[in-house]
Protein backbone atom coordinates (compact mmCIF):
# COMPACT_ATOMS: atom_id res chain seq x y z
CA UNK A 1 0.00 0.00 0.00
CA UNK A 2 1.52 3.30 -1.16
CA UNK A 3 1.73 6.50 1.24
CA UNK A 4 -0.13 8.63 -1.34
CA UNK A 5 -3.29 5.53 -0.98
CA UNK A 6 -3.08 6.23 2.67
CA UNK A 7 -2.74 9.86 2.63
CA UNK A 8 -6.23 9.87 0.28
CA UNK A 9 -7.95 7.68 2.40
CA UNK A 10 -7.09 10.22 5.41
CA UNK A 11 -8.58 12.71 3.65
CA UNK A 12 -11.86 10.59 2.41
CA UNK A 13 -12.81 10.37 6.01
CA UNK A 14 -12.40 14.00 6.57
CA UNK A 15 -14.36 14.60 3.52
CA UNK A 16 -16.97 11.93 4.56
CA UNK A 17 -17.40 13.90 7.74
CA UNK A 18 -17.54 17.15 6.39
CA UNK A 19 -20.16 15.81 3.77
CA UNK A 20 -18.49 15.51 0.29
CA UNK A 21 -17.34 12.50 -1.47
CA UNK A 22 -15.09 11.46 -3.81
CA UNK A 23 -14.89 10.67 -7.81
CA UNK A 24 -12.01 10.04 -9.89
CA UNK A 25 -10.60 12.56 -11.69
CA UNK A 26 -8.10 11.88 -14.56
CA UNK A 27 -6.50 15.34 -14.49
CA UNK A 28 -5.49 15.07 -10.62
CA UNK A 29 -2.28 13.67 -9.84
CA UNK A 30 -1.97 14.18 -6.06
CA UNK A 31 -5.06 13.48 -3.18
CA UNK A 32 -5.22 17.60 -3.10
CA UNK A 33 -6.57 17.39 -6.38
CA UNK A 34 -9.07 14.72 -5.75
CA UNK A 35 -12.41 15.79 -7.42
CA UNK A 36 -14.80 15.92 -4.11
CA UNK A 37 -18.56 16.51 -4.61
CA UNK A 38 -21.48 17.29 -2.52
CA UNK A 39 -25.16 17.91 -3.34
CA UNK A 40 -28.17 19.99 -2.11
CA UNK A 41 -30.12 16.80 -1.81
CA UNK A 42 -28.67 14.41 -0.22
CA UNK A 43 -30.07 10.69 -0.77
CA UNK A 44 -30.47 8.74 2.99
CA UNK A 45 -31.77 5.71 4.50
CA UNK A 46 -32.88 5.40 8.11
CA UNK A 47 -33.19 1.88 8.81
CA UNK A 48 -36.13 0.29 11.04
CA UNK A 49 -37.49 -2.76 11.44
CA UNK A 50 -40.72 -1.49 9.91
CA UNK A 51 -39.15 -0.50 7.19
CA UNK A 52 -36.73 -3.27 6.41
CA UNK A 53 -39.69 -5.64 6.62
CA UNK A 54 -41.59 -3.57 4.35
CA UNK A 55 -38.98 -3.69 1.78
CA UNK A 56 -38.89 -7.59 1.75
CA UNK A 57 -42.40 -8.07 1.23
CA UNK A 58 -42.36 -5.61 -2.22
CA UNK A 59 -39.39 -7.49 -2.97
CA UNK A 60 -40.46 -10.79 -2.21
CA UNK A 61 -37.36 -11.32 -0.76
CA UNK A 62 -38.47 -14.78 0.55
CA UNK A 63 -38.01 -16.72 -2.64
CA UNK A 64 -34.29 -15.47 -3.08
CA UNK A 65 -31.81 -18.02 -1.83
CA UNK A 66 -28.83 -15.38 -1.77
CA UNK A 67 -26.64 -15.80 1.59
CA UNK A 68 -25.51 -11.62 1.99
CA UNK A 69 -22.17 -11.82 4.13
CA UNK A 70 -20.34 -9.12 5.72
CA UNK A 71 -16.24 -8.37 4.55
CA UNK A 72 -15.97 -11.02 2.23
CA UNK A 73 -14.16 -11.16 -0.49
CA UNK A 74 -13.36 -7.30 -0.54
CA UNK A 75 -11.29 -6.90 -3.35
CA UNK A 76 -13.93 -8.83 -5.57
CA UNK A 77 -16.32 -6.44 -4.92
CA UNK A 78 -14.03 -3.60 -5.35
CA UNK A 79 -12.62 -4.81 -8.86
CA UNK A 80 -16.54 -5.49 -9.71
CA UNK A 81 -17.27 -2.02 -8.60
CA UNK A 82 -14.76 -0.51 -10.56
CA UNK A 83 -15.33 -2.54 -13.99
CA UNK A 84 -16.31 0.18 -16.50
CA UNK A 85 -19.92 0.37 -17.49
CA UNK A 86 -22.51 2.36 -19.95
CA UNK A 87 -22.87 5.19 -17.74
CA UNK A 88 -18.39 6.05 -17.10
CA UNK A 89 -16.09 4.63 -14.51
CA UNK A 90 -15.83 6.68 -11.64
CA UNK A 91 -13.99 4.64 -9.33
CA UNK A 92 -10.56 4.39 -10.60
CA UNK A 93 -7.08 2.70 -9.43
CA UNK A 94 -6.49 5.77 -7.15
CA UNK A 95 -9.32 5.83 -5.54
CA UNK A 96 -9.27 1.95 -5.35
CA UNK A 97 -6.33 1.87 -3.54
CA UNK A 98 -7.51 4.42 -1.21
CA UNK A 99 -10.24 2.21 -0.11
CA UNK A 100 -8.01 -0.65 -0.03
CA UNK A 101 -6.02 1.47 2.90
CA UNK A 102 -9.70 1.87 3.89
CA UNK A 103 -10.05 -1.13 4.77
CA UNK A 104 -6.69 -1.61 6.36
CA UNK A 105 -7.83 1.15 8.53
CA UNK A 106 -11.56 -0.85 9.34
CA UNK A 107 -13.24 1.75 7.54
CA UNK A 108 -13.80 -0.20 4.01
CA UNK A 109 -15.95 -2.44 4.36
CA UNK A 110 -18.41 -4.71 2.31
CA UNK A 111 -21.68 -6.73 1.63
CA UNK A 112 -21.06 -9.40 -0.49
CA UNK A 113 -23.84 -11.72 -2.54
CA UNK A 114 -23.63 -15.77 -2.70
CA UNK A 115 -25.48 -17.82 -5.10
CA UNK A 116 -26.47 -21.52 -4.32
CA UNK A 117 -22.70 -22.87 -5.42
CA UNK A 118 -21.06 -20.28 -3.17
CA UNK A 119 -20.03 -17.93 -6.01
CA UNK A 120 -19.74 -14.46 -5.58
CA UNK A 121 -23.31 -12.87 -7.57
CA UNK A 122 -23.29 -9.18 -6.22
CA UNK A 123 -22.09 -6.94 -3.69
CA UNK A 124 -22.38 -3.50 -1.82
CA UNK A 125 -19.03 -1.44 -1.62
CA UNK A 126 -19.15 0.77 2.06
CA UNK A 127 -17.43 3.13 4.02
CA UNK A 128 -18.37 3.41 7.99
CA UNK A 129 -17.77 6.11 10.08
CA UNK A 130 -19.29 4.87 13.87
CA UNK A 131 -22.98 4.43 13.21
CA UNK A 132 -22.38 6.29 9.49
CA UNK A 133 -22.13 4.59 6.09
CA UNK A 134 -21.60 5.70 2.90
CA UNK A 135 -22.54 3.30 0.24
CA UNK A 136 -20.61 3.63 -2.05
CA UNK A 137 -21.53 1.41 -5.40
CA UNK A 138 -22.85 -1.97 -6.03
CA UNK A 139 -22.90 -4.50 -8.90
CA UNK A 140 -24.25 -7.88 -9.94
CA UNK A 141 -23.81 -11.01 -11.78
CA UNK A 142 -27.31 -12.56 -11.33
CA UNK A 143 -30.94 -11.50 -10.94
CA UNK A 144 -32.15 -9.84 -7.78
CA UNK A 145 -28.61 -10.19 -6.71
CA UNK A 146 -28.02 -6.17 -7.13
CA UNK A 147 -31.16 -6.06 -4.59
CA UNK A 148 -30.15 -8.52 -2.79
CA UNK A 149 -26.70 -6.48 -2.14
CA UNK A 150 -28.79 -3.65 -1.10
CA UNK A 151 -30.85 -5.02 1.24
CA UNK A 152 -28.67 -7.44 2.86
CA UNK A 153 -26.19 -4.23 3.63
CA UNK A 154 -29.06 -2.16 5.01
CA UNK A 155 -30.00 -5.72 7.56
CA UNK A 156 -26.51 -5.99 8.19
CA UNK A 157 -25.58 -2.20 9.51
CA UNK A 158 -28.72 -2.24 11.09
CA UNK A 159 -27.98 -4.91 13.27
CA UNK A 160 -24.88 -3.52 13.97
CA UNK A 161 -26.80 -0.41 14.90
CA UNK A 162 -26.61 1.80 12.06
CA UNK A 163 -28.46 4.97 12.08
CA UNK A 164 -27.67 6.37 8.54
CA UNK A 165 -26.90 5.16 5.18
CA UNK A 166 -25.49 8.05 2.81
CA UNK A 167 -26.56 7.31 -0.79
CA UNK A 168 -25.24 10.53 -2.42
CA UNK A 169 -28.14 11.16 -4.49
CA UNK A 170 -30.63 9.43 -6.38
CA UNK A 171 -30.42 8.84 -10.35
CA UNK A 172 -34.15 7.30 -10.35
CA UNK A 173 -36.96 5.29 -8.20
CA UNK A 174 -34.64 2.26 -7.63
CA UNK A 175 -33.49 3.21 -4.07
CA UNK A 176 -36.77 4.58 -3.10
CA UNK A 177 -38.25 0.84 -2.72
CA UNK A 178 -35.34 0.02 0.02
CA UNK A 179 -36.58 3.40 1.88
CA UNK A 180 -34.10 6.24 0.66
CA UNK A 181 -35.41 9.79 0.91
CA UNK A 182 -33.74 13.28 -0.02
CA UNK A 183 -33.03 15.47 2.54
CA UNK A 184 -31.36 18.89 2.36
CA UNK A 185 -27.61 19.37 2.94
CA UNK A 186 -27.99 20.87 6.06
CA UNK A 187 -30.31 18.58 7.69
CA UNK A 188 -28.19 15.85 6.32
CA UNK A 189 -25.10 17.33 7.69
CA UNK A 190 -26.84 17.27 11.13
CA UNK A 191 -27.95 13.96 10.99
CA UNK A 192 -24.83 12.75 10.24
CA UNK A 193 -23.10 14.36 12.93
CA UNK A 194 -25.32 12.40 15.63
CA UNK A 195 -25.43 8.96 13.47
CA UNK A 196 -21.15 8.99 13.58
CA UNK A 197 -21.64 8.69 17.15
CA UNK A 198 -20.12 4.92 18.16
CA UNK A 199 -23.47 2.63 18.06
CA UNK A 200 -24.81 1.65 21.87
CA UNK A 201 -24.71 -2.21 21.93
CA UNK A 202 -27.65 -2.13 24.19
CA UNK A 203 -29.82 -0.17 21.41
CA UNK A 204 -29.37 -2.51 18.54
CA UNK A 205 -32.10 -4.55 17.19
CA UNK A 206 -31.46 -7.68 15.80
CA UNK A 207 -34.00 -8.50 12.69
CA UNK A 208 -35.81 -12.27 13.47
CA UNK A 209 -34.26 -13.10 9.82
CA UNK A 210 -31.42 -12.19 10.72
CA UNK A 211 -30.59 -14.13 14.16
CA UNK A 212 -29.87 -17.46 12.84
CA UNK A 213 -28.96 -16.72 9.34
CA UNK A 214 -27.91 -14.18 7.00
CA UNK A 215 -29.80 -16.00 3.83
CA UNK A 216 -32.07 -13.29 2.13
């Protein structure tokens, strides 16, 4: 791991904390010149149990036979993240290094997607910041598995006592169905300043699907 992968990845939690993220940007050579955005409407989800369980039944998430497992097979889901698609590449070999050092750091994190033959199908790339995360991007190799990715993550930070999931924005419906609103930047920035508090232990509800298993 280089110094300039670390030194980015300092600054991405910074940034996360102050409310910007980061995209790739060809012309930069040095973390400085990292490209960080921010929006007036930022994309959330506040996990409950009422929600969650809402989100199963539009998604009939009973027939899938997915298993969703935390920090498996991270650079998988990284290199899957990062393959090119119709819409650019934002997540280059800077910026995957710097959540590489992430995860060094326990801040990278993912959710990763099992088929029936224990093949890796999907995942969820995240950042967490206490009871913060910052979802980052997913992908797929099978149906339902990009949902599966999505949902899984949100069941899995819950239980671990998540209080916010940063989506950035949103490009269409597709995150609405898992619960995502837009707030504005301020209230977001608030928000986010209580949810990085560490997670109470004693506070965190553990989903009845989620107790024995972590098949979705």
């Amino acid at each position: 791991m280089t110094d300039q992968a670390r030194l980015l990845a300092h600054r991405m939690i910074g940034a996360y904390a102050s409310g910007w993220f980061p995209m790739e940007d060809d012309t930069a050579d040095t973390a400085e010149q990292m490209a960080w955005h921010t929006v007036e409407l930022r994309a959330v989800i506040q996990p409950t149990d009422q929600g969650i369980a809402r989100t199963r039944r539009s998604l009939k998430a009973h027939r899938w036979t997915f298993d969703v497992r935390a920090d498996t097979d991270f650079d998988d889901v990284l290199t899957s993240c990062a393959a090119p698609r119709g819409n650019g590449q934002w997540l280059g070999p800077r910026l995957c290094d710097a959540y590489r050092a992430l995860r060094e750091m326990g801040f990278g994190r993912c959710f990763t997607v099992y088929d029936s033959a224990d093949d890796v199908v999907g995942g969820t790339l995240v950042v967490t910041i206490g009871g913060a995360a910052f979802a980052e991007s997913t992908f797929h190799r099978a149906p339902d598995a990009g949902n599966a990715a999505v949902l899984g993550m949100i069941e899995l930070l819950y239980a671990e006592g998540c209080r916010l999931i940063d989506l950035q924005y949103l490009s269409g419906d597709h995150f609405r169905r898992f619960g995502a609103v837009e707030i504005p930047r301020g209230v977001y920035l608030d928000l986010l300043q209580l949810a990085m508090e560490p997670p109470d232990p004693r506070a965190v509800y553990i989903p009845r699907w989620l107790r024995a298993s972590t098949v979705v």
